[in-house]
Protein backbone atom coordinates (compact mmCIF):
# COMPACT_ATOMS: atom_id res chain seq x y z
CA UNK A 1 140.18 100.54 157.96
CA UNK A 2 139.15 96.92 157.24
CA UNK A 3 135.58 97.66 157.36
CA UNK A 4 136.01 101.04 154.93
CA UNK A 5 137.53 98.46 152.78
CA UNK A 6 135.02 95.53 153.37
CA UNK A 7 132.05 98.59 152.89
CA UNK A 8 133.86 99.58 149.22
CA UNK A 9 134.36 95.81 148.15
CA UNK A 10 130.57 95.08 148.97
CA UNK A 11 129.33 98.41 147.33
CA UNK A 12 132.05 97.36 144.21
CA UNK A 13 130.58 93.91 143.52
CA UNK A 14 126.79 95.41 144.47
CA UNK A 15 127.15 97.76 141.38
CA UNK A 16 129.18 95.57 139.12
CA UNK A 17 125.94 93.44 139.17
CA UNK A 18 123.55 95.75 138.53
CA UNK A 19 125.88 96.54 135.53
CA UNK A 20 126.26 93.15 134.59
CA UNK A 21 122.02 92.88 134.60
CA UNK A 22 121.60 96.52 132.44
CA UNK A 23 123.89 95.21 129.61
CA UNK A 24 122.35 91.94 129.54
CA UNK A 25 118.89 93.17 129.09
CA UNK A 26 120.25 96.03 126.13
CA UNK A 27 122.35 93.24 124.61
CA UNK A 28 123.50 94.41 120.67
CA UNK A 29 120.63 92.78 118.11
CA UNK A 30 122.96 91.88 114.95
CA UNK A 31 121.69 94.20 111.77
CA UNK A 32 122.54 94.15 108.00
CA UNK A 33 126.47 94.78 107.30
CA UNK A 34 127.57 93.69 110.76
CA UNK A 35 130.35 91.76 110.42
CA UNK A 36 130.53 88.37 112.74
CA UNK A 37 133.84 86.15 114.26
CA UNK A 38 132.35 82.37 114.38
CA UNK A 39 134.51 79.68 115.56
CA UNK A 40 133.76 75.87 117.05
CA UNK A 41 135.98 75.23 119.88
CA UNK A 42 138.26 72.31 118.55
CA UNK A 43 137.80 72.82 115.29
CA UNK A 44 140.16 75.15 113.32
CA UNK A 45 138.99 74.77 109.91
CA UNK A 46 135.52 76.26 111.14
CA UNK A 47 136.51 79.60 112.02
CA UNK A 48 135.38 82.52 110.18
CA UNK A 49 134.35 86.29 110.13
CA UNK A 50 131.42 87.15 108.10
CA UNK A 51 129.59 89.61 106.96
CA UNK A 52 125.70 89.82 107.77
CA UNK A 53 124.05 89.86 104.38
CA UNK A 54 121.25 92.63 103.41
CA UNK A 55 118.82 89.65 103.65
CA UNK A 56 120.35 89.24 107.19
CA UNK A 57 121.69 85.75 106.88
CA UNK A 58 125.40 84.73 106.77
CA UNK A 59 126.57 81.56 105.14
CA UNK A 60 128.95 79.24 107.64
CA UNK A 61 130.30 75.81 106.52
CA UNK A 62 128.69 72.79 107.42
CA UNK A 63 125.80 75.13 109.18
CA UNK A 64 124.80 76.45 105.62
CA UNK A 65 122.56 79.80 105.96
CA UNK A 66 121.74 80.80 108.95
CA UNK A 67 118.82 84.03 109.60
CA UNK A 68 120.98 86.32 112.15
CA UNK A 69 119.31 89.57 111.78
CA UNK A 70 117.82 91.02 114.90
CA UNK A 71 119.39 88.57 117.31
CA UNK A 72 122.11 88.70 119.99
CA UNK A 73 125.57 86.94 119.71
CA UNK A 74 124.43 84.34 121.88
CA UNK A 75 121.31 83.35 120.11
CA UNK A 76 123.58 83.41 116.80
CA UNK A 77 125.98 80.96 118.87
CA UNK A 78 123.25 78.54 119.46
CA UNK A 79 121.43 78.91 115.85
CA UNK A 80 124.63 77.41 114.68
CA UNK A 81 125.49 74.88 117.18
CA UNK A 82 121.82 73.51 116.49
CA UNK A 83 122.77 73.39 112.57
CA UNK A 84 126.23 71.74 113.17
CA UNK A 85 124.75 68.54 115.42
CA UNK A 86 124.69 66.34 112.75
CA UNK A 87 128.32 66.44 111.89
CA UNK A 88 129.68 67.08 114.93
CA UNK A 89 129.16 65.76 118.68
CA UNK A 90 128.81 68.55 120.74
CA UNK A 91 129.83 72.12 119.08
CA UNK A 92 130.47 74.76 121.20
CA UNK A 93 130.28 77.79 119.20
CA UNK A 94 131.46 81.06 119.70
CA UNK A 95 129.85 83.94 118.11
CA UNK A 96 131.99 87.54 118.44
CA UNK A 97 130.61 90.77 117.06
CA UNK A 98 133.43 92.93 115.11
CA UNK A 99 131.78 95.50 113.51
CA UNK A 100 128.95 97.45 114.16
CA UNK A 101 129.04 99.12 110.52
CA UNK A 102 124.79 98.19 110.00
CA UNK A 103 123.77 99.61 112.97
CA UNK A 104 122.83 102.95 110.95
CA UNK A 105 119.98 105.03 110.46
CA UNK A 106 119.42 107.39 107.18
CA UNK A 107 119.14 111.39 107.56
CA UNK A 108 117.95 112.98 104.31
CA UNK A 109 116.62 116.30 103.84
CA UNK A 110 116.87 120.05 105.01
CA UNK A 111 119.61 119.00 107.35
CA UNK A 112 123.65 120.53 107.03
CA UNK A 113 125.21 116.77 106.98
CA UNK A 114 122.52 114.36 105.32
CA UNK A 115 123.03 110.77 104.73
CA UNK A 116 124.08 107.51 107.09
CA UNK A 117 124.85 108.63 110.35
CA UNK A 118 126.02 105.50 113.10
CA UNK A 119 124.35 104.40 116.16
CA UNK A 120 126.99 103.93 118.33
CA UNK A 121 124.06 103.40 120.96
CA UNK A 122 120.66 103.95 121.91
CA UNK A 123 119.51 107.11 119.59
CA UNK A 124 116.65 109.35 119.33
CA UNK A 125 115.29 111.34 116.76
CA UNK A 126 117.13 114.72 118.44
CA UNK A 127 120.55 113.19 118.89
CA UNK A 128 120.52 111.99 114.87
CA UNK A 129 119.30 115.54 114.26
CA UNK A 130 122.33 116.50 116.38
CA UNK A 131 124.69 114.19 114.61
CA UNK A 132 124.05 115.31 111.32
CA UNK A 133 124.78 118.74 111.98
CA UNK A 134 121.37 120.47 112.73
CA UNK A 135 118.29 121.36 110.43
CA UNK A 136 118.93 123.79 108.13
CA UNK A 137 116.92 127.43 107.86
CA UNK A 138 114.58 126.06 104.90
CA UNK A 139 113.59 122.74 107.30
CA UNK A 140 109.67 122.29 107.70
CA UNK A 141 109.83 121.57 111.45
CA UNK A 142 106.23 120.13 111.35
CA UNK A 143 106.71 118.05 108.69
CA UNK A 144 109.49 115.92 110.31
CA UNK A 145 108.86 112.18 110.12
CA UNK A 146 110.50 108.49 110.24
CA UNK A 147 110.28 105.84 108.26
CA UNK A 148 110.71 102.83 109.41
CA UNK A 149 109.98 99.85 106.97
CA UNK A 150 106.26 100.49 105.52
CA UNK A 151 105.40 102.47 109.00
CA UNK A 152 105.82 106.58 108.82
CA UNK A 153 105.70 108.30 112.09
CA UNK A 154 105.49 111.79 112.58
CA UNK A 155 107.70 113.98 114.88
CA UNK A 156 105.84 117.32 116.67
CA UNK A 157 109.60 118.77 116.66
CA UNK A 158 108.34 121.47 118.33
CA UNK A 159 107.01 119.89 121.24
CA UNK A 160 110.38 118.05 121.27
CA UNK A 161 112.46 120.89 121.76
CA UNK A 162 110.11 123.22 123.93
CA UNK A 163 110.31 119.57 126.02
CA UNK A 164 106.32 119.79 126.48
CA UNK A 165 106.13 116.03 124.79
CA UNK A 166 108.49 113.96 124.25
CA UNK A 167 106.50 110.87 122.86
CA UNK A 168 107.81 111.63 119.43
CA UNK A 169 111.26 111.87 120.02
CA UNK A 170 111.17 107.94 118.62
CA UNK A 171 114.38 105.55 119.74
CA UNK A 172 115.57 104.83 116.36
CA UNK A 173 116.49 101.25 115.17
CA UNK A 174 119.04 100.35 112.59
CA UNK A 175 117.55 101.40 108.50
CA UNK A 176 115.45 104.24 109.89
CA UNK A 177 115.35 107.12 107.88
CA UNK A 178 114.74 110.50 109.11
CA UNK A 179 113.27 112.84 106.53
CA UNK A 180 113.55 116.82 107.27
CA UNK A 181 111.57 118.02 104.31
């Protein structure tokens, strides 16, 4: 009985890091509208949420603007301790996400539910199909494409869903639009 246990425990603490080292490397990159918790340990007038601003800075006292878009919690955390030196001895910042509300992509088109449709993690080019409801019988499946800042990259739909090649079924990153003309 002891060594069933001993075999479970070992397995148990095996898996939880392995699950500790898959989250760490798929950590949550901060996007537009994102709101932030930021507090300095010791300090209770420097404690704030924010909200990541469309030019994806927030604004944090004594630390002034700080660029935030596309990096994890942590970095965020250090960003700011890095800014505060000068006024204080040695910050220890904490840096919480709270809302998740930029990490969207854009559906538009021949599709039954067009418009912002959330990532609430990794998604492809199907599932945001999926999510807003399916194409509609007018959709140009070749035309299918995303847009993704000045880049546009088509989507062989039907290769997608015949499964013959997937290379175009694109992980989508937060202000993608997917246009079903």
């Amino acid at each position: 009985m002891v060594r069933l246990l001993m075999s479970v425990l070992c397995a148990l603490v095996a898996w939880s890091g392995t699950a500790a080292a898959d989250t760490s490397s798929s950590a949550y990159l901060l996007s537009p509208g994102d709101k932030v918790m930021i507090s300095v340990w010791q300090e209770d007038t420097l404690r704030q949420e924010t909200v990541v601003l469309p030019d994806g800075s927030i604004t944090f006292p004594l630390a002034g603007r700080v660029d935030v878009a596309g990096l994890e919690a942590t970095a965020v955390a250090k960003k700011i301790e890095t800014a505060l030196k000068p006024y204080l001895a040695q910050p220890n910042v904490s840096v919480v996400v709270t809302s998740t509300a930029g990490n969207l992509v854009y559906v538009q088109g021949k599709v039954i539910k067009p418009g912002p449709v959330p990532m609430a993690g990794p998604t492809a080019v199907l599932q945001a199909l999926s999510m807003s409801g399916g194409m509609d019988k007018f959709a140009d499946e070749s035309a299918i494409k995303v847009i993704r800042g000045q880049k546009v990259m088509p989507v062989r739909y039907k290769d997608l869903v015949s499964g013959r090649d997937m290379s175009t079924n694109f992980q989508l990153q937060a202000g993608d639009t997917l246009v079903v003309p």
